[in-house]
N, C-alpha and C. Protein backbone atom coordinates (compact mmCIF):
# COMPACT_ATOMS: atom_id res chain seq x y z
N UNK A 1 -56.09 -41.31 -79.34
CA UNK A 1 -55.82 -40.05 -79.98
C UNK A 1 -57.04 -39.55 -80.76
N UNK A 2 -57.79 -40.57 -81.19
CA UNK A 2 -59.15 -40.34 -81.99
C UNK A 2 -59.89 -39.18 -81.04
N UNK A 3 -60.17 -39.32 -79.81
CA UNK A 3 -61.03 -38.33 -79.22
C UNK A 3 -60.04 -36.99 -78.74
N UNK A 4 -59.03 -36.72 -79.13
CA UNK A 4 -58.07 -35.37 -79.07
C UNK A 4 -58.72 -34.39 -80.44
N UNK A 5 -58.11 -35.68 -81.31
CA UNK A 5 -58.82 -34.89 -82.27
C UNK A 5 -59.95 -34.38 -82.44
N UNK A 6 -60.89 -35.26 -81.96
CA UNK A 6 -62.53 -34.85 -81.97
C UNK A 6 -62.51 -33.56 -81.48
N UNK A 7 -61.96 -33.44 -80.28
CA UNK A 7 -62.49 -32.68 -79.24
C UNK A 7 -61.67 -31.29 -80.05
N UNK A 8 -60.29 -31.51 -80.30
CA UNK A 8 -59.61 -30.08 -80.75
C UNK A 8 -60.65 -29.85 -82.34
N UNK A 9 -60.90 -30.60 -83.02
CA UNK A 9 -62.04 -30.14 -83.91
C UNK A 9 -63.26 -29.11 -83.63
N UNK A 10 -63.61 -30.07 -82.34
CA UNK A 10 -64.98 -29.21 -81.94
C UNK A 10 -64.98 -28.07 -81.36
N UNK A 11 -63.30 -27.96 -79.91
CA UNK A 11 -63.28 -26.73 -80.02
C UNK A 11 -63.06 -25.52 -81.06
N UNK A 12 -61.92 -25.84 -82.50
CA UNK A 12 -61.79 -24.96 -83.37
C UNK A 12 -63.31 -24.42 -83.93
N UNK A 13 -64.82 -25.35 -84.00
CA UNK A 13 -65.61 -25.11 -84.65
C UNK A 13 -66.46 -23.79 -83.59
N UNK A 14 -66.31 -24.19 -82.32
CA UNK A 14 -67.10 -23.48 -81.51
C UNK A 14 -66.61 -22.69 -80.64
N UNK A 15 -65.35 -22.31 -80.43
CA UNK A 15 -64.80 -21.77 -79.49
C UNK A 15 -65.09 -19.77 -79.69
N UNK A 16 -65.33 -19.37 -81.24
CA UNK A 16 -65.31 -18.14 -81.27
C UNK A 16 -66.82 -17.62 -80.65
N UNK A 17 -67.96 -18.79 -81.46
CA UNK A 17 -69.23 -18.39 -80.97
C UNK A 17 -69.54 -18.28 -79.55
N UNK A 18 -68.92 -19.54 -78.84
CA UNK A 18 -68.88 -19.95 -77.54
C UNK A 18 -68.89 -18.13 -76.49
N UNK A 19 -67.30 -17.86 -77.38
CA UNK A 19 -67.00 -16.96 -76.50
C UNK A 19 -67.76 -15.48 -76.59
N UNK A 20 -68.23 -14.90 -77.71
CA UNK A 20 -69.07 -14.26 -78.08
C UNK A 20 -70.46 -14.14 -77.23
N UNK A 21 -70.85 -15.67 -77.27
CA UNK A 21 -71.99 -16.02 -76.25
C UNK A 21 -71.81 -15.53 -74.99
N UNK A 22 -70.66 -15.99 -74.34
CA UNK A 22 -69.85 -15.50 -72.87
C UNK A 22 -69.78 -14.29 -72.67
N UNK A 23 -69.36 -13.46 -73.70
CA UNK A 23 -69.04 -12.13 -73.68
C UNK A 23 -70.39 -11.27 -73.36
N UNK A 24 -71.47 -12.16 -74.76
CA UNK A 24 -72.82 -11.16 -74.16
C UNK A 24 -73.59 -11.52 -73.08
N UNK A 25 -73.74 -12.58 -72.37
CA UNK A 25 -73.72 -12.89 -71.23
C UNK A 25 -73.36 -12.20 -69.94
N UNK A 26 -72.02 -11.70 -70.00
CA UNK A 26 -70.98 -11.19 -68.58
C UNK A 26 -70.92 -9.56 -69.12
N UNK A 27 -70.56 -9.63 -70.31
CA UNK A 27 -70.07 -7.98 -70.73
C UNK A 27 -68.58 -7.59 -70.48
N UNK A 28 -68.43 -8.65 -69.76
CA UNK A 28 -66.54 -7.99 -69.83
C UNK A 28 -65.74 -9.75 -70.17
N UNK A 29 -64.71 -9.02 -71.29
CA UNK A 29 -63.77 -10.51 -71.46
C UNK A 29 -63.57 -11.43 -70.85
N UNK A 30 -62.60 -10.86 -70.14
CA UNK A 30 -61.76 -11.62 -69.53
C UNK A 30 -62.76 -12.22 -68.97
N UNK A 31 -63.93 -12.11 -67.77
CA UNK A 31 -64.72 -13.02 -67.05
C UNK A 31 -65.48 -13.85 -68.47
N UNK A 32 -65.72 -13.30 -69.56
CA UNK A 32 -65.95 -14.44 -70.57
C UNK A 32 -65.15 -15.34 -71.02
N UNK A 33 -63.67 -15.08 -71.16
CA UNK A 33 -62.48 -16.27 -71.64
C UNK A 33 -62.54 -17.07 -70.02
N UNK A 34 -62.65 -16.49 -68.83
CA UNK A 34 -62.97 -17.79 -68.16
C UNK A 34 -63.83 -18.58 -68.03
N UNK A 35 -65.17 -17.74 -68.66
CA UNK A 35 -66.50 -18.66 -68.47
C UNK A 35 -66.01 -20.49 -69.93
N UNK A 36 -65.70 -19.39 -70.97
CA UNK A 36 -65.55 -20.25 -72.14
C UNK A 36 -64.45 -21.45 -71.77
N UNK A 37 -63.10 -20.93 -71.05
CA UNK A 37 -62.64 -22.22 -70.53
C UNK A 37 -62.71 -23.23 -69.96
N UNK A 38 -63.42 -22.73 -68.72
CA UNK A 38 -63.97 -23.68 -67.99
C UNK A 38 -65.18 -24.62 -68.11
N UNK A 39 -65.72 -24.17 -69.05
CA UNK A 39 -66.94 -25.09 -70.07
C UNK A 39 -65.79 -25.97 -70.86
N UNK A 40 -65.39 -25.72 -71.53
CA UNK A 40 -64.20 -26.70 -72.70
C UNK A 40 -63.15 -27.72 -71.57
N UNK A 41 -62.89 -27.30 -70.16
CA UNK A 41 -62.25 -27.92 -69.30
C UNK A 41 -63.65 -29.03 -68.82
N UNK A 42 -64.78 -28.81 -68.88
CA UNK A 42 -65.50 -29.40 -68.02
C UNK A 42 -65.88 -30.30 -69.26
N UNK A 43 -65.55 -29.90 -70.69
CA UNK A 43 -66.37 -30.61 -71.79
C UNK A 43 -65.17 -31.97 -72.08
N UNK A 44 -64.48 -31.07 -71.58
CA UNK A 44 -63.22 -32.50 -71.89
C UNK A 44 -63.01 -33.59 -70.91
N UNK A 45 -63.51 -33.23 -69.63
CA UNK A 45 -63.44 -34.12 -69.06
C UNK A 45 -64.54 -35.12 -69.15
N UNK A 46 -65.54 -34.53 -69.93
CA UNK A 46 -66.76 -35.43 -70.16
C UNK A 46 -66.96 -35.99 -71.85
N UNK A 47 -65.87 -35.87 -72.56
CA UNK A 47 -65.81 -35.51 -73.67
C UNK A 47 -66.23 -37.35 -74.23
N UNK A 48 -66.17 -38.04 -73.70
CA UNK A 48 -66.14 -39.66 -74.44
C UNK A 48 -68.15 -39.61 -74.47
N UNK A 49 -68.78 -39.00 -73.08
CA UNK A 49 -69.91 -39.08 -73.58
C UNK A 49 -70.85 -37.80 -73.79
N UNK A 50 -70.00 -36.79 -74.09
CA UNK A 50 -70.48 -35.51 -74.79
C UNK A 50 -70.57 -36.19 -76.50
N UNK A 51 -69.52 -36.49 -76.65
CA UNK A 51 -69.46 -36.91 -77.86
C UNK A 51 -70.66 -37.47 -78.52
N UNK A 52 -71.40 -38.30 -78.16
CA UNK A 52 -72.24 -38.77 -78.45
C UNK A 52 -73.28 -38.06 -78.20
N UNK A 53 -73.39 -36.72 -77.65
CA UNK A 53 -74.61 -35.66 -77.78
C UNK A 53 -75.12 -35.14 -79.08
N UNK A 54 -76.36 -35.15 -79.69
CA UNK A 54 -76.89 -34.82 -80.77
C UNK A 54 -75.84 -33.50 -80.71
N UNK A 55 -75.99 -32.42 -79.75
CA UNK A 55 -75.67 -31.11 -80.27
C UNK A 55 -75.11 -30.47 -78.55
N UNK A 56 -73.82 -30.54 -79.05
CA UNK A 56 -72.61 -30.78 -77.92
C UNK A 56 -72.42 -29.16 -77.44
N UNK A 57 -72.46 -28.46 -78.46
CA UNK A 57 -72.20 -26.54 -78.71
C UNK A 57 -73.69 -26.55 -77.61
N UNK A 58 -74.62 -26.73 -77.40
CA UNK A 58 -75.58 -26.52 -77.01
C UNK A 58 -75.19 -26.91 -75.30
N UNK A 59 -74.96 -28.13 -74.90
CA UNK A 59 -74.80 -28.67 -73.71
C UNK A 59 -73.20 -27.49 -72.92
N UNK A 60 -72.28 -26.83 -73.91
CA UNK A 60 -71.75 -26.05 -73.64
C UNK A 60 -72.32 -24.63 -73.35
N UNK A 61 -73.29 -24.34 -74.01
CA UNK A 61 -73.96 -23.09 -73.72
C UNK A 61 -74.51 -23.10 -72.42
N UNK A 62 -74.98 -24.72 -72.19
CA UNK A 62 -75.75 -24.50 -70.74
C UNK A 62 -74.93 -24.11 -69.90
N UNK A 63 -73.52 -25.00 -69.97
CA UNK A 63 -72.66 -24.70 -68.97
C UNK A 63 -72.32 -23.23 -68.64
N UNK A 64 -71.88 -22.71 -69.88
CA UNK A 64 -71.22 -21.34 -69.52
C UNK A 64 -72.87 -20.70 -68.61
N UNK A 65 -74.23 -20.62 -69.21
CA UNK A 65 -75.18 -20.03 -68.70
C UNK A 65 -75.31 -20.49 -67.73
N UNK A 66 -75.02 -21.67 -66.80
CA UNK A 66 -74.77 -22.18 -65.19
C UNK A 66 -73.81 -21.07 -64.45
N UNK A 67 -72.64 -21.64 -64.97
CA UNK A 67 -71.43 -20.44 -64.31
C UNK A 67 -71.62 -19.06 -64.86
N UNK A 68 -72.02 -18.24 -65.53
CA UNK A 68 -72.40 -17.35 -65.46
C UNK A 68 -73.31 -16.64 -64.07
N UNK A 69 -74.08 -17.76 -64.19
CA UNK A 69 -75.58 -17.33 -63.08
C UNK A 69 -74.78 -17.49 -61.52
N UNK A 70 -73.86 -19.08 -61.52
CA UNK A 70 -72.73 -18.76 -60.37
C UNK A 70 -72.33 -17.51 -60.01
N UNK A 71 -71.46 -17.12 -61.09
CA UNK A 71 -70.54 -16.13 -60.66
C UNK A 71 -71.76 -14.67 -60.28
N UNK A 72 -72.52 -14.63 -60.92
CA UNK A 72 -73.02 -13.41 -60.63
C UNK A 72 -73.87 -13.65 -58.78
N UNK A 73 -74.29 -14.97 -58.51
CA UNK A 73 -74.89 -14.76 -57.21
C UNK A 73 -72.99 -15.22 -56.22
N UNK A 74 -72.57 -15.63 -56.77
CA UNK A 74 -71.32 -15.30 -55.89
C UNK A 74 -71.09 -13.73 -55.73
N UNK A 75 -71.13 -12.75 -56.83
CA UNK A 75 -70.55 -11.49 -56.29
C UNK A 75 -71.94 -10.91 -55.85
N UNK A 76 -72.85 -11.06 -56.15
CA UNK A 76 -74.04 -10.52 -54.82
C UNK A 76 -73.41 -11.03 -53.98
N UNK A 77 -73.52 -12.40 -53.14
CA UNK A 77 -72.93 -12.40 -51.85
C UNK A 77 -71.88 -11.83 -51.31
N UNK A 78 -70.92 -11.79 -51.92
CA UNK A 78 -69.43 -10.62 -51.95
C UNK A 78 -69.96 -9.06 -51.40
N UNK A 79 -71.14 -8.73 -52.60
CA UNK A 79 -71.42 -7.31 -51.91
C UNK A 79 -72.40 -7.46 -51.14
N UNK A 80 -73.19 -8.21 -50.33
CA UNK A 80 -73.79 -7.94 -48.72
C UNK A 80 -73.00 -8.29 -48.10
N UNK A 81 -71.93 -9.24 -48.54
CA UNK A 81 -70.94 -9.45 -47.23
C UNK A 81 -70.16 -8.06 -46.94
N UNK A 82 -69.77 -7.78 -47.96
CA UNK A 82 -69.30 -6.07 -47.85
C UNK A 82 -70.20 -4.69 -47.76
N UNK A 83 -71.25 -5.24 -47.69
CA UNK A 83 -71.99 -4.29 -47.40
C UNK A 83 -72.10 -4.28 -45.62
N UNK A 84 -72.65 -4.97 -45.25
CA UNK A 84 -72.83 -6.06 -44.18
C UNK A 84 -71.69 -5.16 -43.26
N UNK A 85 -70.24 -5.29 -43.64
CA UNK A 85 -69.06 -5.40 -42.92
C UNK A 85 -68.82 -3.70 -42.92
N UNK A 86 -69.38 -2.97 -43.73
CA UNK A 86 -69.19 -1.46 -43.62
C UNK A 86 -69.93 -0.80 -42.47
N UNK A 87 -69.19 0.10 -41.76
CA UNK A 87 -69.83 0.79 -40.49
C UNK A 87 -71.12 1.17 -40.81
N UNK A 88 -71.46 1.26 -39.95
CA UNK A 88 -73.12 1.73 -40.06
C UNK A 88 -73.19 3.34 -40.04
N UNK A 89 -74.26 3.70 -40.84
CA UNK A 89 -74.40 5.29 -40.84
C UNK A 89 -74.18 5.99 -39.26
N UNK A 90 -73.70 6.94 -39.39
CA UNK A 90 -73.06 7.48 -38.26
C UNK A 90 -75.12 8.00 -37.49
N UNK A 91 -75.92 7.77 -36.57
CA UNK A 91 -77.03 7.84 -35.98
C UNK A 91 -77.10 8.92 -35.26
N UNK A 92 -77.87 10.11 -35.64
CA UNK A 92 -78.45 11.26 -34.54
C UNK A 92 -77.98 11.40 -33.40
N UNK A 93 -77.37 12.03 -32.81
CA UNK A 93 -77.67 11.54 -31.56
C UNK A 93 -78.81 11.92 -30.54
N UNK A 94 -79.04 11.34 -29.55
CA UNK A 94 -80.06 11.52 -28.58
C UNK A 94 -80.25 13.01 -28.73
N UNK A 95 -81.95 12.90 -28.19
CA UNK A 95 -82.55 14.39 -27.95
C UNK A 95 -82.59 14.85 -26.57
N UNK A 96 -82.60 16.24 -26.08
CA UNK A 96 -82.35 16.02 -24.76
C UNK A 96 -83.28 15.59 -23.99
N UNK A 97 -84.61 15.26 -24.55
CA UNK A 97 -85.15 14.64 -23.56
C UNK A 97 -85.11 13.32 -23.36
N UNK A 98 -84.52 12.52 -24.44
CA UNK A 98 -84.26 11.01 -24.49
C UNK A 98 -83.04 11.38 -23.42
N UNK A 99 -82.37 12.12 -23.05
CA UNK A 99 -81.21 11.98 -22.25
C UNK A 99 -81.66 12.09 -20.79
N UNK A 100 -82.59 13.28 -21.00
CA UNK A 100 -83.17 12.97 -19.69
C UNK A 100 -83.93 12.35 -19.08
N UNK A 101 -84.40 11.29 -19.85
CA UNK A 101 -85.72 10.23 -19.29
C UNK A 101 -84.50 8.99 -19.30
N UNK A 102 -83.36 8.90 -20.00
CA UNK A 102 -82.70 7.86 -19.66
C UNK A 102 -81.46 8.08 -18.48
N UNK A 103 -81.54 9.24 -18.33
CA UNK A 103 -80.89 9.45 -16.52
C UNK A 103 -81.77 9.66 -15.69
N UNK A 104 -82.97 10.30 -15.86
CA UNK A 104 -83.94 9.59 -14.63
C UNK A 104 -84.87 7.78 -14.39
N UNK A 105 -84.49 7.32 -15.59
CA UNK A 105 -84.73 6.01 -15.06
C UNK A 105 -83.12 5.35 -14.61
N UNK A 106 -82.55 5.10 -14.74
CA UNK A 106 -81.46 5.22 -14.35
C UNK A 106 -81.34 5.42 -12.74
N UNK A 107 -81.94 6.40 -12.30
CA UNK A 107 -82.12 6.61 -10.60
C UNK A 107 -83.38 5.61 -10.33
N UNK A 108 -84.20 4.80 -10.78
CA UNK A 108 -85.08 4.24 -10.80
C UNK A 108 -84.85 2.72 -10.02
N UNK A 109 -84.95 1.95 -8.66
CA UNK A 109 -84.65 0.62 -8.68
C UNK A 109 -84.80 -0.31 -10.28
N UNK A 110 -84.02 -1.47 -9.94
CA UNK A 110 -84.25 -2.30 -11.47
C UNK A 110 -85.45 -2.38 -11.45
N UNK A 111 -86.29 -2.85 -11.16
CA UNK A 111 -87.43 -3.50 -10.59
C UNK A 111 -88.39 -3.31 -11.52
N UNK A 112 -88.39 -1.38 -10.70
CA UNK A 112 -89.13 -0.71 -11.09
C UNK A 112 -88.85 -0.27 -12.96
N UNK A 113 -87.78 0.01 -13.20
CA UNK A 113 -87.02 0.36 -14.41
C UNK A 113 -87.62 -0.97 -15.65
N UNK A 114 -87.47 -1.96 -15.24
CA UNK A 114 -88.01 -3.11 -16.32
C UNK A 114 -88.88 -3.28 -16.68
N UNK A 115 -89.67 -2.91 -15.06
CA UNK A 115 -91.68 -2.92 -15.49
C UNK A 115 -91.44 -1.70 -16.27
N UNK A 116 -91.10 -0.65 -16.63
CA UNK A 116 -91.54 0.55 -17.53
C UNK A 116 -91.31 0.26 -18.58
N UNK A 117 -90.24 -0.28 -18.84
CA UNK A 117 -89.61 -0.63 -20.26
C UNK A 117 -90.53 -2.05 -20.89
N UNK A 118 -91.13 -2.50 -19.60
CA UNK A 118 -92.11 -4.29 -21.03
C UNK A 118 -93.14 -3.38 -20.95
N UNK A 119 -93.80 -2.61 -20.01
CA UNK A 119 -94.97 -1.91 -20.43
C UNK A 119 -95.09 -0.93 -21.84
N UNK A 120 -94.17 0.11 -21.24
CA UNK A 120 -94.30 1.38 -22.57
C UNK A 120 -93.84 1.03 -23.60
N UNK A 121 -92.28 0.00 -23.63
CA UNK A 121 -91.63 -0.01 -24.69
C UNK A 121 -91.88 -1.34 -25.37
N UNK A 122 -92.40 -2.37 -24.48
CA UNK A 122 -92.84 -3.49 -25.55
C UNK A 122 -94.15 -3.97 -25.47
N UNK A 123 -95.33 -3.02 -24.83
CA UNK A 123 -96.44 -2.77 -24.73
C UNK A 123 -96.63 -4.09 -24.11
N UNK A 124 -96.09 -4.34 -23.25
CA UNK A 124 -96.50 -5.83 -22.48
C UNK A 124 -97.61 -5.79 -21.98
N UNK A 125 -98.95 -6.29 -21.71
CA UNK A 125 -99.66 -6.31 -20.59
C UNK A 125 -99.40 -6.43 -19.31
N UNK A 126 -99.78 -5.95 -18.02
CA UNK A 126 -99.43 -6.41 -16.54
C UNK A 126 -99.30 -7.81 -16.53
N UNK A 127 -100.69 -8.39 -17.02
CA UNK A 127 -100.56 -9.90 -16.57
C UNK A 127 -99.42 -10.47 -17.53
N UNK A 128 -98.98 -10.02 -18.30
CA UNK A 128 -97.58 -10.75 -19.25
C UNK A 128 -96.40 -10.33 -18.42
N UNK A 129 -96.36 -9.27 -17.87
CA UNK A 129 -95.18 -8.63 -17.18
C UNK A 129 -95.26 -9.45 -15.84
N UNK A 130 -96.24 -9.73 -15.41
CA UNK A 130 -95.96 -11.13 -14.07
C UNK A 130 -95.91 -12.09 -14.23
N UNK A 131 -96.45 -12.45 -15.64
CA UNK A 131 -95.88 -13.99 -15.93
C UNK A 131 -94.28 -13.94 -16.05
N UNK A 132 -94.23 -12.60 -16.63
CA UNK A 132 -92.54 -13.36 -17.48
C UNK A 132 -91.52 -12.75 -16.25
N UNK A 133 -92.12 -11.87 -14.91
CA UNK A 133 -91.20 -11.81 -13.86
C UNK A 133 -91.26 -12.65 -12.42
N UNK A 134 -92.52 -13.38 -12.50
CA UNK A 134 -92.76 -13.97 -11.55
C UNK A 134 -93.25 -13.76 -9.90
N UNK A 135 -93.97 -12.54 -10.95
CA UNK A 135 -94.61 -11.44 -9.26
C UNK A 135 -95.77 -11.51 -9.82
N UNK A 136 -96.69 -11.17 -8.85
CA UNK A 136 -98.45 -11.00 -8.75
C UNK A 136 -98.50 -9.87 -9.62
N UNK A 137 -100.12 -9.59 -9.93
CA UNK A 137 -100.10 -8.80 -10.85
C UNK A 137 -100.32 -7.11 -10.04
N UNK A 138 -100.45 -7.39 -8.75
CA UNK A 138 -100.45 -6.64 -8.13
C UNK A 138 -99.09 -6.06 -7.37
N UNK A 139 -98.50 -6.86 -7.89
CA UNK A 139 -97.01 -6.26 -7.43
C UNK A 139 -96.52 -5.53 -8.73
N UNK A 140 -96.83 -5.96 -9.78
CA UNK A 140 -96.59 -5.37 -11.38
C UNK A 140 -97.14 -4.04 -10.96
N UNK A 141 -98.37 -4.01 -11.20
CA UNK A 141 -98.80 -2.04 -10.70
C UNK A 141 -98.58 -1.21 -9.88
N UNK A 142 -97.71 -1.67 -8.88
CA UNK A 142 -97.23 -1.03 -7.42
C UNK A 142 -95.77 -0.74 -8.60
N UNK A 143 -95.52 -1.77 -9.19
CA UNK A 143 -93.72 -1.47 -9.63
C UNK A 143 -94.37 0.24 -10.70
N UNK A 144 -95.05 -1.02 -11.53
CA UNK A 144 -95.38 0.82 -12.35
C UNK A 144 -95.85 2.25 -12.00
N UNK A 145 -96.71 2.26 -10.74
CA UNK A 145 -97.42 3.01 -10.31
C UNK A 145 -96.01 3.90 -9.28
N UNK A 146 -94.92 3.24 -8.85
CA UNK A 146 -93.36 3.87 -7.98
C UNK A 146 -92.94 4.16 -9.23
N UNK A 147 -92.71 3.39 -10.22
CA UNK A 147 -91.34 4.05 -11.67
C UNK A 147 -92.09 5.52 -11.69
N UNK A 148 -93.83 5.17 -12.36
CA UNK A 148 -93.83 6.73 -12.67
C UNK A 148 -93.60 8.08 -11.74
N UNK A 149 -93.73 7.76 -10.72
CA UNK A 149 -94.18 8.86 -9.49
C UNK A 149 -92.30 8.93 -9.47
N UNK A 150 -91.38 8.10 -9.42
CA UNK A 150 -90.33 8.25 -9.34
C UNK A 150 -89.78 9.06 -10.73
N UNK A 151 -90.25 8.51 -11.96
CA UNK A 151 -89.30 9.50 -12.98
C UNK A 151 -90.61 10.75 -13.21
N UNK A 152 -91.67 11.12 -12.40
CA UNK A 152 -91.95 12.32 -12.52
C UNK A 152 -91.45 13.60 -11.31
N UNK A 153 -91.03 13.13 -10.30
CA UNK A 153 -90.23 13.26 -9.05
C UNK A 153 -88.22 13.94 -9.68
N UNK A 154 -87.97 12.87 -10.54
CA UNK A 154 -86.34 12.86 -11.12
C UNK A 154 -86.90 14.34 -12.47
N UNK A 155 -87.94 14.05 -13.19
CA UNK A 155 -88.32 15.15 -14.40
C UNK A 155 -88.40 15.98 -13.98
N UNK A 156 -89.63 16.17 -12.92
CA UNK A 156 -89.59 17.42 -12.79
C UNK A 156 -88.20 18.63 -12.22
N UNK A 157 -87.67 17.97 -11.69
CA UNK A 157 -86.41 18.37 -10.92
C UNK A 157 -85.88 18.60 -11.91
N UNK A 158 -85.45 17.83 -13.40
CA UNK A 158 -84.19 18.78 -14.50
C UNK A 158 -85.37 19.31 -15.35
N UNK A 159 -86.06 19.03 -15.03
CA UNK A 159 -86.54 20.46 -16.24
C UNK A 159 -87.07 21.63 -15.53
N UNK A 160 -87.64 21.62 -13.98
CA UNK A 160 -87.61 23.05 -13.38
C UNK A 160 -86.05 24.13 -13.47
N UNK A 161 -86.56 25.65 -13.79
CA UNK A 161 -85.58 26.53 -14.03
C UNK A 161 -84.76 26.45 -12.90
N UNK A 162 -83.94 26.63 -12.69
CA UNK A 162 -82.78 26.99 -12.17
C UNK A 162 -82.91 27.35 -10.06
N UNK A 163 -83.69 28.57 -10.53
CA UNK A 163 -84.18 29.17 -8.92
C UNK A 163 -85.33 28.27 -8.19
N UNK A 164 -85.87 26.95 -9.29
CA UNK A 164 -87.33 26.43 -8.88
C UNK A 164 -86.75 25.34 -8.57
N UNK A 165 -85.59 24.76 -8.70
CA UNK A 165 -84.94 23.83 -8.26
C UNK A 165 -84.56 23.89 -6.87
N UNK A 166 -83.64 25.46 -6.42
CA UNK A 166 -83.51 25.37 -5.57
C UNK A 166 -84.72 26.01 -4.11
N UNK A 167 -85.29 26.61 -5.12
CA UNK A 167 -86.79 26.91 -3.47
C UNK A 167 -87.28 25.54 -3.21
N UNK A 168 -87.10 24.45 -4.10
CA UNK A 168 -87.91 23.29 -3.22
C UNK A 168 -86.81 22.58 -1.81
């Protein structure tokens, strides 16, 4: 019973500062009466060799300033997870010429369509574009040298007017 008493002593001595501390810490109560409890729950369970701490109010401060620093990178993670999980800004949509260079490759063999896309769009070199397809490098420039002649063949056709479409 000797260490009940201790301990209900020490909380009566420290429990107002404690929580005060908590309070300016968090800024809102209630998350301070839980910080302050759960320090006095964690002090009691350690209480036979807290006891014997020069300065016990102190080893409580750390605690609450631990779970404090917890709780606050717990609710960061809370809000990228909810950030994270919210739709994405509604995106532009296509311009018409992005529409029309992606329906004239589209009429394009694959072949030809892939070599355009590691060249222009991931600035591949030829000789990288035959390593990573497994054709000569001379089959790489025949593919690029048909895509373009093919999507300038498909371009020119939707963007000539109307009557220039059909005289060809």
């Amino acid at each position: 019973m000797k260490d009940a008493d201790e301990f209900d002593n020490f909380y009566r001595d420290t429990s107002r500062r404690l929580a005060r501390y908590a309070y300016g810490l968090t800024g809102d109560p209630a998350d301070a009466q839980d910080l302050v409890q759960e320090a006095y729950a964690r002090a009691w369970q350690r209480w036979r060799q807290l006891s014997g701490y020069e300065d016990q109010e102190a080893w409580l401060r750390l605690v609450v300033n631990r779970l404090s620093a917890d709780r606050w990178r717990r609710l960061g993670v809370r809000r990228a997870r909810a950030a994270a999980e919210r739709p994405p800004l509604p995106a532009a949509p296509p311009s018409e010429d992005t529409v029309l260079l992606i329906r004239a490759l589209r009429t394009l063999p694959m072949v030809h369509r892939r070599a355009l896309a590691l060249h222009y769009l991931l600035d591949r070199s030829i000789a990288e574009i035959a390593a990573e397809t497994g054709a000569s490098t001379g089959t790489v420039k025949s593919w690029l040298s048909r895509g373009r002649t093919g999507l300038a063949a498909v371009l020119g056709d939707e963007r000539a007017p109307e009557g220039a479409r059909d005289a060809r």
